[in-house]
Protein backbone atom coordinates (compact mmCIF):
# COMPACT_ATOMS: atom_id res chain seq x y z
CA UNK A 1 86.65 129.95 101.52
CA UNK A 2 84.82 129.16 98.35
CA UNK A 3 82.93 131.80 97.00
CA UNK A 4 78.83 131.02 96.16
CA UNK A 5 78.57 132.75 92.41
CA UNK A 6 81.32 132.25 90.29
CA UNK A 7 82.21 132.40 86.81
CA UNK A 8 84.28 131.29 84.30
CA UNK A 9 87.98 132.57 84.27
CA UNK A 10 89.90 132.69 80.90
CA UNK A 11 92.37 135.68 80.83
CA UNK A 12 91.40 137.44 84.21
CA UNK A 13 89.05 136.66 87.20
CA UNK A 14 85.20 136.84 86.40
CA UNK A 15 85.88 137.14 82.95
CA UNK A 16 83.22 134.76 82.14
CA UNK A 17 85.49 133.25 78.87
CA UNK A 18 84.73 129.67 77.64
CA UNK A 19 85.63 127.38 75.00
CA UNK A 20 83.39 124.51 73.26
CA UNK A 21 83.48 122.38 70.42
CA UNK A 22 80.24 121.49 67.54
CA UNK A 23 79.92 120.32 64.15
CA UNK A 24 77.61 121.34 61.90
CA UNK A 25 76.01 120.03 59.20
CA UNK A 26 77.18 123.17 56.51
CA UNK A 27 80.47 123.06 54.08
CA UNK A 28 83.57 124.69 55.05
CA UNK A 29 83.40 128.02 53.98
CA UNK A 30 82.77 131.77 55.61
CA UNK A 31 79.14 130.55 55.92
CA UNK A 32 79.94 128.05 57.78
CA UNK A 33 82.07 130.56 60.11
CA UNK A 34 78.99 132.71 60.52
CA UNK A 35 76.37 129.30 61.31
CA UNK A 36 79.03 128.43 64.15
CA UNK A 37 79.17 132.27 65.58
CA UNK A 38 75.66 132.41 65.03
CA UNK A 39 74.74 129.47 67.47
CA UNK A 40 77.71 130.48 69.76
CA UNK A 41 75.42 133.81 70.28
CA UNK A 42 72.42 131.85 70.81
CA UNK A 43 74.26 129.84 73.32
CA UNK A 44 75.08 133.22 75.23
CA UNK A 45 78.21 132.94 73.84
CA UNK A 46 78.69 137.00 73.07
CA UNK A 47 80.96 138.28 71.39
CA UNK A 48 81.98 134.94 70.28
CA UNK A 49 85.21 133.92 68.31
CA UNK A 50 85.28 131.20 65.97
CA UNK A 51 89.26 130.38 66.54
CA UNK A 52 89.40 127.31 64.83
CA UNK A 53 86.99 125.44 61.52
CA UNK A 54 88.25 122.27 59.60
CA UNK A 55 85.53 120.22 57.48
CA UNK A 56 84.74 116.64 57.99
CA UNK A 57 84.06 115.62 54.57
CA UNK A 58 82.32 117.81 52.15
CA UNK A 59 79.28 118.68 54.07
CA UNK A 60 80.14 119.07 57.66
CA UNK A 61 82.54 121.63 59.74
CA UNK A 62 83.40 121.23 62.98
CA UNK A 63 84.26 124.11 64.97
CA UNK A 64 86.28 125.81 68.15
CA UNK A 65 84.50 128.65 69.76
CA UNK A 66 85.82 131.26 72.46
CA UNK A 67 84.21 133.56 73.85
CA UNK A 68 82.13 135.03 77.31
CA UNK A 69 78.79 134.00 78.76
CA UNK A 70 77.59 136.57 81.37
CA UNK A 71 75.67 133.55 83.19
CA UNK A 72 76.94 132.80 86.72
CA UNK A 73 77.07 129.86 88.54
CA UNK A 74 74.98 129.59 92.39
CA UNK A 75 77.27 126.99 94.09
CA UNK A 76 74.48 126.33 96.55
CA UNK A 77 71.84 125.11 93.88
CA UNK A 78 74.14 122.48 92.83
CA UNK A 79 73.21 118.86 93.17
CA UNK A 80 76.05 115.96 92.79
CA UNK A 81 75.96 112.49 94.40
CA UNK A 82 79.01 113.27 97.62
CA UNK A 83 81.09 110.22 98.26
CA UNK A 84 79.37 109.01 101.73
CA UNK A 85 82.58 106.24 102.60
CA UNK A 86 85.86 106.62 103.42
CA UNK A 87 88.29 105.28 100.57
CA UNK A 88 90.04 101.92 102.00
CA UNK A 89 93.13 100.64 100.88
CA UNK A 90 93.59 97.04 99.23
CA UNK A 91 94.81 95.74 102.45
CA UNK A 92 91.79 97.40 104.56
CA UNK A 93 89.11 96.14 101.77
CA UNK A 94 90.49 92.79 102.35
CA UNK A 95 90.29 93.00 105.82
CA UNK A 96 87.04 93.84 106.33
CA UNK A 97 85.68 91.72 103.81
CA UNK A 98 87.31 88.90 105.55
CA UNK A 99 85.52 89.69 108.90
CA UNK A 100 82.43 90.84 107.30
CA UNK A 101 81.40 88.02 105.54
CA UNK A 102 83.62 84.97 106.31
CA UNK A 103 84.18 84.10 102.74
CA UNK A 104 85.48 86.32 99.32
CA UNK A 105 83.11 88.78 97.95
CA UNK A 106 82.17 87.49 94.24
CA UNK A 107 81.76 90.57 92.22
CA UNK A 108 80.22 89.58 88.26
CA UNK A 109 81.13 92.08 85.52
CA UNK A 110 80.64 92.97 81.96
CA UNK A 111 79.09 95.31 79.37
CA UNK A 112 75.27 94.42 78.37
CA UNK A 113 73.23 94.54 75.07
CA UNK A 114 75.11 95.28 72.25
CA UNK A 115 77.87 97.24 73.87
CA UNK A 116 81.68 96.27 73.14
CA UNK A 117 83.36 98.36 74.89
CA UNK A 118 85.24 96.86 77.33
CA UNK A 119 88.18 99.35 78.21
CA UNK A 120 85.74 100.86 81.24
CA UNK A 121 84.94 97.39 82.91
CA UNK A 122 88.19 95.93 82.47
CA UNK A 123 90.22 99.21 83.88
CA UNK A 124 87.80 98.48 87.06
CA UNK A 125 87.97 94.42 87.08
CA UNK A 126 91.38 93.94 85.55
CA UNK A 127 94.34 93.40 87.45
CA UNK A 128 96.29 95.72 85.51
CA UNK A 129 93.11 98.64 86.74
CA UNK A 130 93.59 102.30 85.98
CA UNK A 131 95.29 105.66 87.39
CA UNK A 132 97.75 104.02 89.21
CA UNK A 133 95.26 101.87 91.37
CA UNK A 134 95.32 97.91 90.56
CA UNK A 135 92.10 96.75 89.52
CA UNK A 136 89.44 94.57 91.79
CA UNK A 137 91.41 91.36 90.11
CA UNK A 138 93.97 92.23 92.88
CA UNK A 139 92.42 91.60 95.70
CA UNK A 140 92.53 88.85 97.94
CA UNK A 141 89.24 88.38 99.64
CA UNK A 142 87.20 89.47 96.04
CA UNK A 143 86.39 86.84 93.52
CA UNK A 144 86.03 88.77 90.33
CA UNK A 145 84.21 87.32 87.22
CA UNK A 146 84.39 89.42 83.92
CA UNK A 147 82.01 88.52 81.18
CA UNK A 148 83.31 90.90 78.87
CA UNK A 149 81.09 91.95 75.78
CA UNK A 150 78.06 91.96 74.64
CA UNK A 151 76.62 89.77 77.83
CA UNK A 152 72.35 89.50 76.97
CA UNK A 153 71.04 90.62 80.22
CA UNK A 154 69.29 86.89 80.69
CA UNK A 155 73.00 85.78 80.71
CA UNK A 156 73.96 88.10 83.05
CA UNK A 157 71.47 86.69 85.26
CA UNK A 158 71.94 83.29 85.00
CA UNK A 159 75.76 83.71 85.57
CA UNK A 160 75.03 86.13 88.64
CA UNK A 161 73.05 83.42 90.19
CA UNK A 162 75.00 80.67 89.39
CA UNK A 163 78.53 82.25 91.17
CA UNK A 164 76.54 83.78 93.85
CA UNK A 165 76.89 87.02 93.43
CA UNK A 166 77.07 89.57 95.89
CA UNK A 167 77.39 92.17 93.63
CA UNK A 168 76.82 93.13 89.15
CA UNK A 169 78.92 95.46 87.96
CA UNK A 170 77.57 96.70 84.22
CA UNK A 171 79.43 99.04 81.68
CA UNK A 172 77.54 101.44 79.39
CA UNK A 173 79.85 103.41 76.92
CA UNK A 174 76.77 103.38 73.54
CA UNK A 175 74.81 105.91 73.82
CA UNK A 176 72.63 106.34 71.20
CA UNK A 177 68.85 106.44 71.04
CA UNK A 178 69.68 106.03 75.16
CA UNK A 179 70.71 102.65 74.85
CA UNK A 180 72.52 102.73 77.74
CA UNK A 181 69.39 103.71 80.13
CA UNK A 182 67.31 101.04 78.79
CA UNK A 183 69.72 98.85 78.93
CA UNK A 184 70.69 99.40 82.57
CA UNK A 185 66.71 99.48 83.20
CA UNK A 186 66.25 96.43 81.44
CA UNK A 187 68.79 94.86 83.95
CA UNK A 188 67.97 95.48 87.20
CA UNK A 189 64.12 94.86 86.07
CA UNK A 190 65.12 91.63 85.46
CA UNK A 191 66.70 91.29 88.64
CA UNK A 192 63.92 92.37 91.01
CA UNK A 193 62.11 89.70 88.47
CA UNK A 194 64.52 87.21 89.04
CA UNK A 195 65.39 87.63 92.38
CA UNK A 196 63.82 90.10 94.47
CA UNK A 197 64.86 91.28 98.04
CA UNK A 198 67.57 88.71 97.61
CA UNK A 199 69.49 90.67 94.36
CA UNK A 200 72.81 91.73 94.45
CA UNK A 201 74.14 94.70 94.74
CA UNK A 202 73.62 96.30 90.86
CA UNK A 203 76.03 99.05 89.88
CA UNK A 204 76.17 100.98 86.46
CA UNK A 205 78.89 102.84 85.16
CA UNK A 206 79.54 104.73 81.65
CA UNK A 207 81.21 108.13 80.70
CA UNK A 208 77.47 109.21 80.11
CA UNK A 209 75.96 108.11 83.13
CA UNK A 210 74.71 110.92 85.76
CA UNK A 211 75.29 109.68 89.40
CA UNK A 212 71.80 111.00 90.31
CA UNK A 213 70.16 108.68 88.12
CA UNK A 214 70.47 105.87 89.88
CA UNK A 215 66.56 105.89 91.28
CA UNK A 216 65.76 106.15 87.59
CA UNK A 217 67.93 103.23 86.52
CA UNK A 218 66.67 101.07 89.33
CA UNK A 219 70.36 100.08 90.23
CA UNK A 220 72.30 101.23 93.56
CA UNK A 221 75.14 102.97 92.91
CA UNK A 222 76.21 105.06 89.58
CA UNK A 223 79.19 105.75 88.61
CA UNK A 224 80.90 108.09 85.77
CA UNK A 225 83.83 108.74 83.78
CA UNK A 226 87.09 109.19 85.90
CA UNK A 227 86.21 106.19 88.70
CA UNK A 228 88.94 104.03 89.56
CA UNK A 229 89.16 100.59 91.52
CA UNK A 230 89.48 101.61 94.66
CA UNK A 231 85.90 103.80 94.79
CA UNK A 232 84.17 100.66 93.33
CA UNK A 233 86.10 98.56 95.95
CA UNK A 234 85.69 101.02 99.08
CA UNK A 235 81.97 101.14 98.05
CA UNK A 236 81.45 97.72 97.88
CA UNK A 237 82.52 97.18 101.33
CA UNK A 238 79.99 100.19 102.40
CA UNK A 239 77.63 99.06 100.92
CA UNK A 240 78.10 95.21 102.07
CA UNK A 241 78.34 96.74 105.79
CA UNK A 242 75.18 98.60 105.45
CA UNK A 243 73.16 95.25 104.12
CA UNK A 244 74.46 93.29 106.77
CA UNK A 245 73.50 96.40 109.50
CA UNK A 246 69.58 96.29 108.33
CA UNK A 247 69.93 92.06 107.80
């Protein structure tokens, strides 16, 4: 049975030891020793131990930092997005498609805005997929189109429309300024525009994204880092099922 306040283990239960990573804008040097174990503290990092420094050029250090935090964690005030479908095999997506709708799902695909990243998109669309699992490319009753880079969200809509979609699949891996949650916004505004009740079914992913945030990006389904084909697959057919249910 899982306890409800934990904390981090490093040499011995309870401990509370963790490690984390920073750079900082000061030269390699003792200084810049004392900046990192400084902010460690302020962190609640205490005692903290800076175990490793190497500069990055000649006015930035980045740092390793180990040390304990006496906060714990209440595993009842956490909030995570559960997966609410059972995972389905290749053959059992297909099958159900099949009877579902009669016809092949046509999922459209690619990374928006500026974004060129592809490696996230492609481990979901491509054939070749990710983690073992073949990507959405593989199977039978999906027709998969992948725009690749740098798709303008007009694009994206025009092509969506054009092959029918049933469902948009969009990438996010810049991050910056929060490109990626205007971007995503900017999308499925334009959809609702575009389309209205009738949109497909819009679904961001990005090591950045938080799966709560779908509400806020106006898209149904978020997914993060670590997804592979078969989630976006099983949840497509979940998610079909449950359209057709309130049709």
């Amino acid at each position: 049975m899982t306890k409800r306040h934990v904390r981090p283990y490093g040499d011995t239960t309870g401990d509370g030891m963790v490690q984390t990573s920073f750079t900082l804008p000061v030269p390699f040097g003792p200084k810049a020793d004392g900046a990192a174990q400084q902010l460690a503290n302020k962190m609640g990092i205490d005692p903290a131990m800076v175990v490793h420094s190497h500069p990055i050029g000649e006015d930035f250090t980045f740092f390793v930092v180990y040390g304990s935090v006496k906060h714990i964690v209440d595993l009842d005030e956490v909030r995570v997005v559960e997966r609410e479908y059972p995972l389905l095999s290749p053959a059992e997506v297909n099958t159900t498609v099949k009877k579902l709708l009669r016809r092949k799902l046509v999922v459209v695909g690619g990374c928006i805005g500026t974004d060129a990243h592809t490696v996230g998109i492609d481990a979901i669309l491509n054939i070749k997929g990710f983690a073992g699992e073949k990507g959405l490319e593989y199977y039978r009753e999906l027709k998969v189109v992948n725009l690749g880079a740098q798709v303008s969200v007009p694009e994206l809509v025009r092509r969506a429309r054009a092959e029918k979609a049933d469902a948009v699949l969009v990438s996010q891996v810049v991050t910056q300024r929060d490109a990626h949650i205007l971007n995503t916004q900017e999308m499925s505004a334009a959809f609702r525009e575009a389309m209205g009740e009738r949109r497909p079914l819009l679904i961001a992913g990005g090591p950045r994204f938080d799966p709560l945030m779908a509400g806020e990006l106006g898209v149904d389904r978020v997914f993060s880092r670590g997804t592979t084909p078969g989630e976006v697959a099983s949840y497509l057919v979940h998610a079909m099922q449950e359209r057709k249910g309130a049709a």
